[in-house]
C-alpha atoms as a PDB file:
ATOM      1  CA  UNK A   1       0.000   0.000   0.000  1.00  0.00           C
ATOM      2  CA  UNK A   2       1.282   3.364  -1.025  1.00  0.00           C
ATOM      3  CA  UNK A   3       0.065   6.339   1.412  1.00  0.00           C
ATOM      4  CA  UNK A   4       1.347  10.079   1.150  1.00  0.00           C
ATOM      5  CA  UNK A   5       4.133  11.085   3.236  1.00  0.00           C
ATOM      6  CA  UNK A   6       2.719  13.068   5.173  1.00  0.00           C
ATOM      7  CA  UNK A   7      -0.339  10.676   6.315  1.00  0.00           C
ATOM      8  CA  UNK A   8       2.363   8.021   7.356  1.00  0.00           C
ATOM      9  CA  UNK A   9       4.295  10.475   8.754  1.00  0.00           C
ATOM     10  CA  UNK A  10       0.694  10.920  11.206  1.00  0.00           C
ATOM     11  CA  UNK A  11       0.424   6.903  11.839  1.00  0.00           C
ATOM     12  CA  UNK A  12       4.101   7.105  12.411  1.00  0.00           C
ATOM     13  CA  UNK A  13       3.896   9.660  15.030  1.00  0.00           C
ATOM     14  CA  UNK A  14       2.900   7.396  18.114  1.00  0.00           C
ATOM     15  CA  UNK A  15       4.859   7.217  21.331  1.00  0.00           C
ATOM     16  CA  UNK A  16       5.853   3.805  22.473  1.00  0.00           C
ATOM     17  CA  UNK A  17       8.605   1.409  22.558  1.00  0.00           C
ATOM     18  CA  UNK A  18       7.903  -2.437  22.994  1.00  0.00           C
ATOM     19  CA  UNK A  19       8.515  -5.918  21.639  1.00  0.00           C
ATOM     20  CA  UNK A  20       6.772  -8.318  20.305  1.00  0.00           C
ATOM     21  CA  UNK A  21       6.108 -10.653  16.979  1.00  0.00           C
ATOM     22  CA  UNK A  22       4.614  -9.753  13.805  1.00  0.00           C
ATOM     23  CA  UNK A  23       0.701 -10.975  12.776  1.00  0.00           C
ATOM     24  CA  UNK A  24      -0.242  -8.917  10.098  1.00  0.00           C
ATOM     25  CA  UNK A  25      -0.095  -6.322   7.085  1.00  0.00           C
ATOM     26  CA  UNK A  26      -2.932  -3.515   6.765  1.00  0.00           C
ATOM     27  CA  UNK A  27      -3.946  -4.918   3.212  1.00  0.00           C
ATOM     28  CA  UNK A  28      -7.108  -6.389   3.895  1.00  0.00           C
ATOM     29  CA  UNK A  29      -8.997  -4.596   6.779  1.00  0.00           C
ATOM     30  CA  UNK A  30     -12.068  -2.757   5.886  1.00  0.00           C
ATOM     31  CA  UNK A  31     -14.111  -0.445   7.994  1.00  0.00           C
ATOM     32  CA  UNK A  32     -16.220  -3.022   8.789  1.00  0.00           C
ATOM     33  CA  UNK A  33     -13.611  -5.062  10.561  1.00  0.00           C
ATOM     34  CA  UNK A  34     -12.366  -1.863  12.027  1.00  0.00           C
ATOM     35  CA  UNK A  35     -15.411  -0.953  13.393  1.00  0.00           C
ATOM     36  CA  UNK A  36     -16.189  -4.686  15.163  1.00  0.00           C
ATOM     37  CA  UNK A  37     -13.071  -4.906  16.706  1.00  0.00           C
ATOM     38  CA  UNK A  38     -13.782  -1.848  19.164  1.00  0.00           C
ATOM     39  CA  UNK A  39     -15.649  -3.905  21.735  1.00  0.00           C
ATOM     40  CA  UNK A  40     -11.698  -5.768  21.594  1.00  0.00           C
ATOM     41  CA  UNK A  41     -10.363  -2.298  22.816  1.00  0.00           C
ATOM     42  CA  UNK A  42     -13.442  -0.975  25.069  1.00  0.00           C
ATOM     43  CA  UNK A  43     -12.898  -3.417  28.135  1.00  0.00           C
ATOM     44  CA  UNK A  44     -14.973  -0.292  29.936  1.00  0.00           C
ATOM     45  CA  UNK A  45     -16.082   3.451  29.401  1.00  0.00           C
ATOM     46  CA  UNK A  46     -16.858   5.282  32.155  1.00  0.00           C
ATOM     47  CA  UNK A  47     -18.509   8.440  32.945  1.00  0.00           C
ATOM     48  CA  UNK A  48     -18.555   9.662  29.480  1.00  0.00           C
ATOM     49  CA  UNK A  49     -21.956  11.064  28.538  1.00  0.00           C
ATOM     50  CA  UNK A  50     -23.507   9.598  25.112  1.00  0.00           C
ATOM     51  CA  UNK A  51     -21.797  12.390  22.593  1.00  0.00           C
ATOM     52  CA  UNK A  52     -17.927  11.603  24.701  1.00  0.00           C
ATOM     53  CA  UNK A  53     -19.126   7.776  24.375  1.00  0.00           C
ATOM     54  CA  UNK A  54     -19.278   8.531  20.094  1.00  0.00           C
ATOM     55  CA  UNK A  55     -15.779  10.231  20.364  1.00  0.00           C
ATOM     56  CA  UNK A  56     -14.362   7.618  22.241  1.00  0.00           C
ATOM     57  CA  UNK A  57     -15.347   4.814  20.528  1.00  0.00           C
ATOM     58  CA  UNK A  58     -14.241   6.541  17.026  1.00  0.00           C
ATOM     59  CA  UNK A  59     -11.057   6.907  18.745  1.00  0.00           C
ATOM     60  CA  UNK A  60     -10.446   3.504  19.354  1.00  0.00           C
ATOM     61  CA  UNK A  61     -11.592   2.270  15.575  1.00  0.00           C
ATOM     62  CA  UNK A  62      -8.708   5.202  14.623  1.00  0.00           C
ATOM     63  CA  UNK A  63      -6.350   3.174  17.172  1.00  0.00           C
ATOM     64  CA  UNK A  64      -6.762  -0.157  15.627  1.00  0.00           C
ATOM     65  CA  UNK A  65      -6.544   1.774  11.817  1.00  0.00           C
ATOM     66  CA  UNK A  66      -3.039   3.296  13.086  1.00  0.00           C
ATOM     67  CA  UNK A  67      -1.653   0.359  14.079  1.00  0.00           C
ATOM     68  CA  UNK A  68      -2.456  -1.598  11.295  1.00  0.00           C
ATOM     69  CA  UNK A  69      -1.291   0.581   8.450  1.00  0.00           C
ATOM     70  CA  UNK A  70       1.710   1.790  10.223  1.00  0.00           C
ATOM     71  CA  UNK A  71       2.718  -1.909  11.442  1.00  0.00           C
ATOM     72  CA  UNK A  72       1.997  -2.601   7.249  1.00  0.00           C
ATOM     73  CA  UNK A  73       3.907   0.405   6.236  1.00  0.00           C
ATOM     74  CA  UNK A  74       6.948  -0.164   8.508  1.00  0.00           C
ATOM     75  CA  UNK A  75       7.788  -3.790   7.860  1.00  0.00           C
ATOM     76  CA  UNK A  76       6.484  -3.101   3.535  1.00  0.00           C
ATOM     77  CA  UNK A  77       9.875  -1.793   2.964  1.00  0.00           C
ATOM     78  CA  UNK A  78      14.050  -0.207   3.706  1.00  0.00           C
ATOM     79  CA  UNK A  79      13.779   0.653   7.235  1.00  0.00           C
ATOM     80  CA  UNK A  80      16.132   3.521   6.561  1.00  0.00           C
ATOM     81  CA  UNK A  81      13.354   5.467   5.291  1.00  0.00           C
ATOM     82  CA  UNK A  82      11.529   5.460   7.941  1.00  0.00           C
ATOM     83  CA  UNK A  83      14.821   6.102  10.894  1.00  0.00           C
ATOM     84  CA  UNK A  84      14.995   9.679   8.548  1.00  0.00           C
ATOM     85  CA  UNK A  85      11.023  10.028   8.209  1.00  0.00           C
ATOM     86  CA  UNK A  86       9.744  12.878  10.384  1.00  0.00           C
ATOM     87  CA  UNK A  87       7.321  10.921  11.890  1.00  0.00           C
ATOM     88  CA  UNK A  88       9.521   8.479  13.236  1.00  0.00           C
ATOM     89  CA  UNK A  89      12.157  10.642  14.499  1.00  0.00           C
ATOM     90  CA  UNK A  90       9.854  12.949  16.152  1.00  0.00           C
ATOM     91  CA  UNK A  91       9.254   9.846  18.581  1.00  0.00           C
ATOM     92  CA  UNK A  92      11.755   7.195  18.444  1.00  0.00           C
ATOM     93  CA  UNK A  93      15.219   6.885  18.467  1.00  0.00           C
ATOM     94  CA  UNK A  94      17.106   5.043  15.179  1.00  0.00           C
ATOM     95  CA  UNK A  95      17.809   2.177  17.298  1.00  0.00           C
ATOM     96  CA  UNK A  96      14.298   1.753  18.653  1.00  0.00           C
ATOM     97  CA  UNK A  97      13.110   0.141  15.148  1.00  0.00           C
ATOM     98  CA  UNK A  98      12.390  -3.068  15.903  1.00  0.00           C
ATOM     99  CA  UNK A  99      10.457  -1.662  19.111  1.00  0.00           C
ATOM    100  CA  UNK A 100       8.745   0.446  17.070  1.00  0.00           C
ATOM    101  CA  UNK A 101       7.332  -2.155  15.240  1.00  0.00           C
ATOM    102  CA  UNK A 102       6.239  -4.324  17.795  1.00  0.00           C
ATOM    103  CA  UNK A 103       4.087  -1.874  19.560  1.00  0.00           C
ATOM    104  CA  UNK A 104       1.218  -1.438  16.827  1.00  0.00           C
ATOM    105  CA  UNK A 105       1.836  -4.874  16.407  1.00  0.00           C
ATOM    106  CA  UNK A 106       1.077  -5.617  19.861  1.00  0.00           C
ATOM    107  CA  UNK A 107      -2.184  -2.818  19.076  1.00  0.00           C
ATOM    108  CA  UNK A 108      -3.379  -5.561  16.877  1.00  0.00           C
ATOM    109  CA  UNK A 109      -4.009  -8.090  19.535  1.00  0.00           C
ATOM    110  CA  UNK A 110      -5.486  -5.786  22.472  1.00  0.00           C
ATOM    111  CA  UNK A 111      -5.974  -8.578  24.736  1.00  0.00           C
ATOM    112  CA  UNK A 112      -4.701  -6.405  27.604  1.00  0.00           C
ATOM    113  CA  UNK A 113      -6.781  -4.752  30.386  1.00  0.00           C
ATOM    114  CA  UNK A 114      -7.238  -1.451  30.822  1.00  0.00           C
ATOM    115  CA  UNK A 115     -10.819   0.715  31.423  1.00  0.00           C
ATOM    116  CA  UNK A 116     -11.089   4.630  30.009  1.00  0.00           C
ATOM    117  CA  UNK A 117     -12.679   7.686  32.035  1.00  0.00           C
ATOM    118  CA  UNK A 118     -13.914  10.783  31.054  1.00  0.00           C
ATOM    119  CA  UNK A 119     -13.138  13.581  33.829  1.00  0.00           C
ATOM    120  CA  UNK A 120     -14.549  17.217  34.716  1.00  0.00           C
ATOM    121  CA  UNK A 121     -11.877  19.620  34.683  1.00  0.00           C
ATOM    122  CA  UNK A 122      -9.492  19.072  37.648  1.00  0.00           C
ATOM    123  CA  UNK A 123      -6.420  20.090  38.805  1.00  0.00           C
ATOM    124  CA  UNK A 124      -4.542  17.254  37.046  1.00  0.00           C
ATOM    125  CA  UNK A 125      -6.331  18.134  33.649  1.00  0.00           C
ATOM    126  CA  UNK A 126      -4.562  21.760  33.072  1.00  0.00           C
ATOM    127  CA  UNK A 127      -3.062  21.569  29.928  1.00  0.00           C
ATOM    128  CA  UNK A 128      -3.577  17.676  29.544  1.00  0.00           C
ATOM    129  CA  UNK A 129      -5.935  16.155  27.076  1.00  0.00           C
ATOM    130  CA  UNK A 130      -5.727  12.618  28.977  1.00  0.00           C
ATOM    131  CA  UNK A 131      -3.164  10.794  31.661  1.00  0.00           C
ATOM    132  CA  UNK A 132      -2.999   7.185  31.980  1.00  0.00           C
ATOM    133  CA  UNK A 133      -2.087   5.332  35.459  1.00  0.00           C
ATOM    134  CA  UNK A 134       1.209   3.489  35.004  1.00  0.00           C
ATOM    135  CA  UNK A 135       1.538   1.486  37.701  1.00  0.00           C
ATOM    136  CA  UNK A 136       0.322  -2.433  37.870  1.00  0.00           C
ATOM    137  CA  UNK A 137      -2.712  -3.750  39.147  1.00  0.00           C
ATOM    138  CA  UNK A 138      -1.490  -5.232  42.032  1.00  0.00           C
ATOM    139  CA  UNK A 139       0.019  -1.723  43.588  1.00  0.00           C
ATOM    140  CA  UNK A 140      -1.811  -0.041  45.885  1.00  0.00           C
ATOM    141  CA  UNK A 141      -0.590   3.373  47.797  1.00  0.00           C
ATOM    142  CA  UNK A 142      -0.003   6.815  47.237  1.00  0.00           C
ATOM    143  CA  UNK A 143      -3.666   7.186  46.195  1.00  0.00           C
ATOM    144  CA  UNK A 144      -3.388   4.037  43.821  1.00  0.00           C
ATOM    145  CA  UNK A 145      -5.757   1.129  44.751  1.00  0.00           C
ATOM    146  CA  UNK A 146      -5.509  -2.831  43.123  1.00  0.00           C
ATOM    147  CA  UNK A 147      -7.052  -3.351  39.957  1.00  0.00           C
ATOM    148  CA  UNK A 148      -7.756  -2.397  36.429  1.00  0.00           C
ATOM    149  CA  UNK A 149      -5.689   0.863  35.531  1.00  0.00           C
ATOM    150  CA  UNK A 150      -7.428   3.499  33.550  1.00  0.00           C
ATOM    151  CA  UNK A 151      -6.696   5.927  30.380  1.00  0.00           C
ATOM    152  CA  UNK A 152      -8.187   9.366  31.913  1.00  0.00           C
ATOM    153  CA  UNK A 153      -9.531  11.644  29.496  1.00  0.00           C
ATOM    154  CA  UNK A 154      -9.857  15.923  30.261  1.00  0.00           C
ATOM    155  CA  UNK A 155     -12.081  17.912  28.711  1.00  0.00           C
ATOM    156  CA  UNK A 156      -9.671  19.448  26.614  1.00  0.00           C
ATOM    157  CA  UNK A 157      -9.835  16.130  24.489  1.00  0.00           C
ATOM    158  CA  UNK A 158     -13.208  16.296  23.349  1.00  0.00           C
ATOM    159  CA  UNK A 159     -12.021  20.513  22.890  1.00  0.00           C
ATOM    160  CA  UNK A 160      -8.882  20.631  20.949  1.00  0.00           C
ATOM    161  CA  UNK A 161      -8.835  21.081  17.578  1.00  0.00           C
ATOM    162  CA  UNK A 162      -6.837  17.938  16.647  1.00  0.00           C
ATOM    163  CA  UNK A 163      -8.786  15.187  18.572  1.00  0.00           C
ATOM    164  CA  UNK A 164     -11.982  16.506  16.667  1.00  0.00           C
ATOM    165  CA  UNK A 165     -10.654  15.508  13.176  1.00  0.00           C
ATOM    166  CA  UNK A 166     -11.466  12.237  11.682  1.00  0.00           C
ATOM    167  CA  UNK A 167      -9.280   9.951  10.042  1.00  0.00           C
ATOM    168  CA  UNK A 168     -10.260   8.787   6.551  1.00  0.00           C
ATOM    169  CA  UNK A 169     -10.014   4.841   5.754  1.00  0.00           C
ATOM    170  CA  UNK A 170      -6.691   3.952   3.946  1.00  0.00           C
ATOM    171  CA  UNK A 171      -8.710   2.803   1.033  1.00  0.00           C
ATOM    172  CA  UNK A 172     -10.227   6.200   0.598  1.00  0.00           C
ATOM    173  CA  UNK A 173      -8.112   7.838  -1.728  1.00  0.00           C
ATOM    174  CA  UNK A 174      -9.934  10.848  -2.338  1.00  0.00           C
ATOM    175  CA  UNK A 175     -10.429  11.491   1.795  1.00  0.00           C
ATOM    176  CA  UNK A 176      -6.914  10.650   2.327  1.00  0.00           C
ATOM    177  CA  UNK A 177      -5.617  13.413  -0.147  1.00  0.00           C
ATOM    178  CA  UNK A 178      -8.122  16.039   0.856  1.00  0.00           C
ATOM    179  CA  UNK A 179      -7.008  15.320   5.092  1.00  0.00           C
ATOM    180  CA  UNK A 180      -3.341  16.195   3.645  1.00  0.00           C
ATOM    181  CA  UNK A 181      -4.046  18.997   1.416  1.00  0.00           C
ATOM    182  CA  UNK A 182      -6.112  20.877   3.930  1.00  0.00           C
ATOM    183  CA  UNK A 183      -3.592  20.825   7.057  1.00  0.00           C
ATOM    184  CA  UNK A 184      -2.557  24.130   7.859  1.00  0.00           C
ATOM    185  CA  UNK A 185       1.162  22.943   7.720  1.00  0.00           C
ATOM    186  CA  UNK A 186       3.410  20.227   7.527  1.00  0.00           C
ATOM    187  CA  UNK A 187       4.218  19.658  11.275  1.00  0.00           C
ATOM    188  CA  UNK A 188       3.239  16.346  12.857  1.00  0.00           C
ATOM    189  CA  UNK A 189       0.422  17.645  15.517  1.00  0.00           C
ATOM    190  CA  UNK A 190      -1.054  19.037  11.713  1.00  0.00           C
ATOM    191  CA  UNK A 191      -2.233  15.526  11.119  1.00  0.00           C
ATOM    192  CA  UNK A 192      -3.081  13.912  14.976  1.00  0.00           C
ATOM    193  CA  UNK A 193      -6.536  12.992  15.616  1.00  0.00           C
ATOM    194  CA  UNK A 194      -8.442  11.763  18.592  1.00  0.00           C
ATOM    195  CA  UNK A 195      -6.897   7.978  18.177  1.00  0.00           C
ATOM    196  CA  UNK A 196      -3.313   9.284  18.098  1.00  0.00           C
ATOM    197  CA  UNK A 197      -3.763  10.121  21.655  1.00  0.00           C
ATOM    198  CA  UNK A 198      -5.771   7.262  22.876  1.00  0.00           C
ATOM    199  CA  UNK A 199      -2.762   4.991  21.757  1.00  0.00           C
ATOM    200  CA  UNK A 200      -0.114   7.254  23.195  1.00  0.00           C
ATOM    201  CA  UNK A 201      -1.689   6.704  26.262  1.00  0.00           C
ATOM    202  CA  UNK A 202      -2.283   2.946  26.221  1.00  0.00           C
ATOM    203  CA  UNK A 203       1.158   2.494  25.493  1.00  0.00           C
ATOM    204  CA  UNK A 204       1.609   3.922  29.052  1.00  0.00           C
ATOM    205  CA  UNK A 205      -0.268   1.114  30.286  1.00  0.00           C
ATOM    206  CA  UNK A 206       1.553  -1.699  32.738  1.00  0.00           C
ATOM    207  CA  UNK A 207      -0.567  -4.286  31.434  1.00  0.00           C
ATOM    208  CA  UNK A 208       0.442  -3.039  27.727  1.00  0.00           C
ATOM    209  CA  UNK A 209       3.950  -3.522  28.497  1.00  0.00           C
ATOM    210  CA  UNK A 210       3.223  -7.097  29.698  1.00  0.00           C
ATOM    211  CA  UNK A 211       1.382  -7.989  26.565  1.00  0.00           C
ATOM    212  CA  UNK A 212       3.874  -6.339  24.383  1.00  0.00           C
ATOM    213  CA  UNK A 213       6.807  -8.099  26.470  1.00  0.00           C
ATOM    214  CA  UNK A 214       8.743  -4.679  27.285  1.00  0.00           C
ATOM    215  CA  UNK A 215      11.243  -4.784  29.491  1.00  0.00           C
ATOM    216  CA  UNK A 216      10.827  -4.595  33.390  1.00  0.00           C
ATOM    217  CA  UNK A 217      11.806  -1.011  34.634  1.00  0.00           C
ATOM    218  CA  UNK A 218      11.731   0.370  38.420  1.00  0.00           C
ATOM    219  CA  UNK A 219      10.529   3.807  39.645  1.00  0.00           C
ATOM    220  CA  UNK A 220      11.100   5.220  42.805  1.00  0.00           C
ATOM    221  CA  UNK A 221      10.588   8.736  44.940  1.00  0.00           C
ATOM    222  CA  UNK A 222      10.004   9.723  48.484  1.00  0.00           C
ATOM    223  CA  UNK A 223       6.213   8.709  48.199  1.00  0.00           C
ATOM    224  CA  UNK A 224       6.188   5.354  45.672  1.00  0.00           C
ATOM    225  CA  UNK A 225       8.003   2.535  44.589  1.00  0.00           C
ATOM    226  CA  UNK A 226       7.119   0.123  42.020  1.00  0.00           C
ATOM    227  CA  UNK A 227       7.751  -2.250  38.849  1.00  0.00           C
ATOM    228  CA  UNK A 228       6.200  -1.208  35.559  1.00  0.00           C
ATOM    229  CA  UNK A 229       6.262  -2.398  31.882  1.00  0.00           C
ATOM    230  CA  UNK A 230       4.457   0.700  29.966  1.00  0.00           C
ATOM    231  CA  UNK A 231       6.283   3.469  28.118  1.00  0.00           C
ATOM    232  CA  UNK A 232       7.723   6.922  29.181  1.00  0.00           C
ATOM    233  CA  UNK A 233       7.341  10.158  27.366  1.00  0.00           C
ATOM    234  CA  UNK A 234      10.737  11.379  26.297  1.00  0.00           C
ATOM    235  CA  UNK A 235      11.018  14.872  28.068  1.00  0.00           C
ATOM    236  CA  UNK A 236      12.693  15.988  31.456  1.00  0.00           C
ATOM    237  CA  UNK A 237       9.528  15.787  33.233  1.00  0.00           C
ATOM    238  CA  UNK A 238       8.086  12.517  32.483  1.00  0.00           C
ATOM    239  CA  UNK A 239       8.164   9.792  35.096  1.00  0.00           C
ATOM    240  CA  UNK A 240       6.138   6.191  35.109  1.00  0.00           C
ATOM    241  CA  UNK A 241       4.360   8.262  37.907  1.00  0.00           C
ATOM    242  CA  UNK A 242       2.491  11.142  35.775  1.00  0.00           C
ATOM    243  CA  UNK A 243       2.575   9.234  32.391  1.00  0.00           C
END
């Protein structure tokens, strides 16, 4: 399958680092497909009124779309493309490849457990669209209780521009050309949409690391200690603790 740059660049553009073996190519699922395998993502939506519910749930069709394609795109050809292609380098490191791969490809079997909340706006939500609990289900402490960790969304992602755009179908030529053309620029956040973020954040996930097979890691301050599996945003500020 042969996409425009810049559209790969936008299923390229997903943060998370992981390993696992490959299933399958994006050249043979529809919308249909798409569409059914959302009750596979949705262990649980909470609190979301019925228009959130909508947005979610489109999300989460976008998710499974991502991962497909860009799994598809990224093992279709010379990965030195891809370690020079924006939206790989805006994320990953060159030697993070193989990782790379194996995360949508883990995306395509989301056997892993995880439940997603809408919030009101709190503290936590200023200048967040959505925050995802890290730790695993067994830790309890510092506020954290056992069980089933959640992706939390703010308000600010059923608000922001870029979470309210939908992503056309691969096979739609015509919708795929017209999302490039009418970006206001060429920049990576030009082309997210709400299921960029919803993966970002499952990545984040300890029971995503276990099903992906990522490496143990520790984390430790004055108030927590624990063992998690999930991914960690690449800036100064990012800790398994505020993921």
């Amino acid at each position: 399958m042969h996409l425009p740059i810049q559209l790969i660049s936008a299923l390229l553009a997903l943060g998370a680092t992981v390993h696992a073996k490959p299933i399958r190519t994006a050249s043979n699922l529809d919308s249909y497909t798409l569409s059914k395998r959302v009750d596979d993502y949705a262990r649980d939506i909470i609190d979301c009124n019925e228009q959130q519910t909508v947005v979610v749930k489109r999300g989460l069709v976008e998710v499974s779309g991502l991962a497909v394609v860009a799994y598809g795109e990224l093992t279709a050809g010379d990965e030195s493309r891809w370690k020079k292609n924006k939206g790989y380098t805006h994320y990953f490191k060159e030697s993070d490849y193989e990782k790379a791969k194996a995360a949508y490809n883990a995306l395509l079997q989301p056997d892993f457990a995880y439940v997603i909340q809408c919030l009101d706006d709190i503290p936590d939500c200023k200048n967040s669209l959505a925050f995802t609990d890290p730790t695993p289900e067994s830790y309890e402490g510092a506020g954290h209780e056992r069980g089933v960790r959640k992706v939390k969304l703010c308000p600010g992602f059923f608000e922001e521009k870029r979470t309210q755009r939908t992503l056309p179908s691969a096979t739609d030529k015509e919708g795929v050309e017209e999302f490039c053309r009418n970006q206001e620029s060429k920049k990576v956040m030009d082309f997210e949409v709400a299921g960029h973020t919803l993966l970002h954040e499952l990545t984040h996930l300890d029971s995503f690391g276990l099903k992906a097979g990522y490496p143990e890691e520790e984390y430790k301050n004055s108030e927590m200690e624990y063992k998690y599996h999930g991914t960690v945003d690449w800036k100064p500020s990012s800790n398994p603790g505020n993921a």
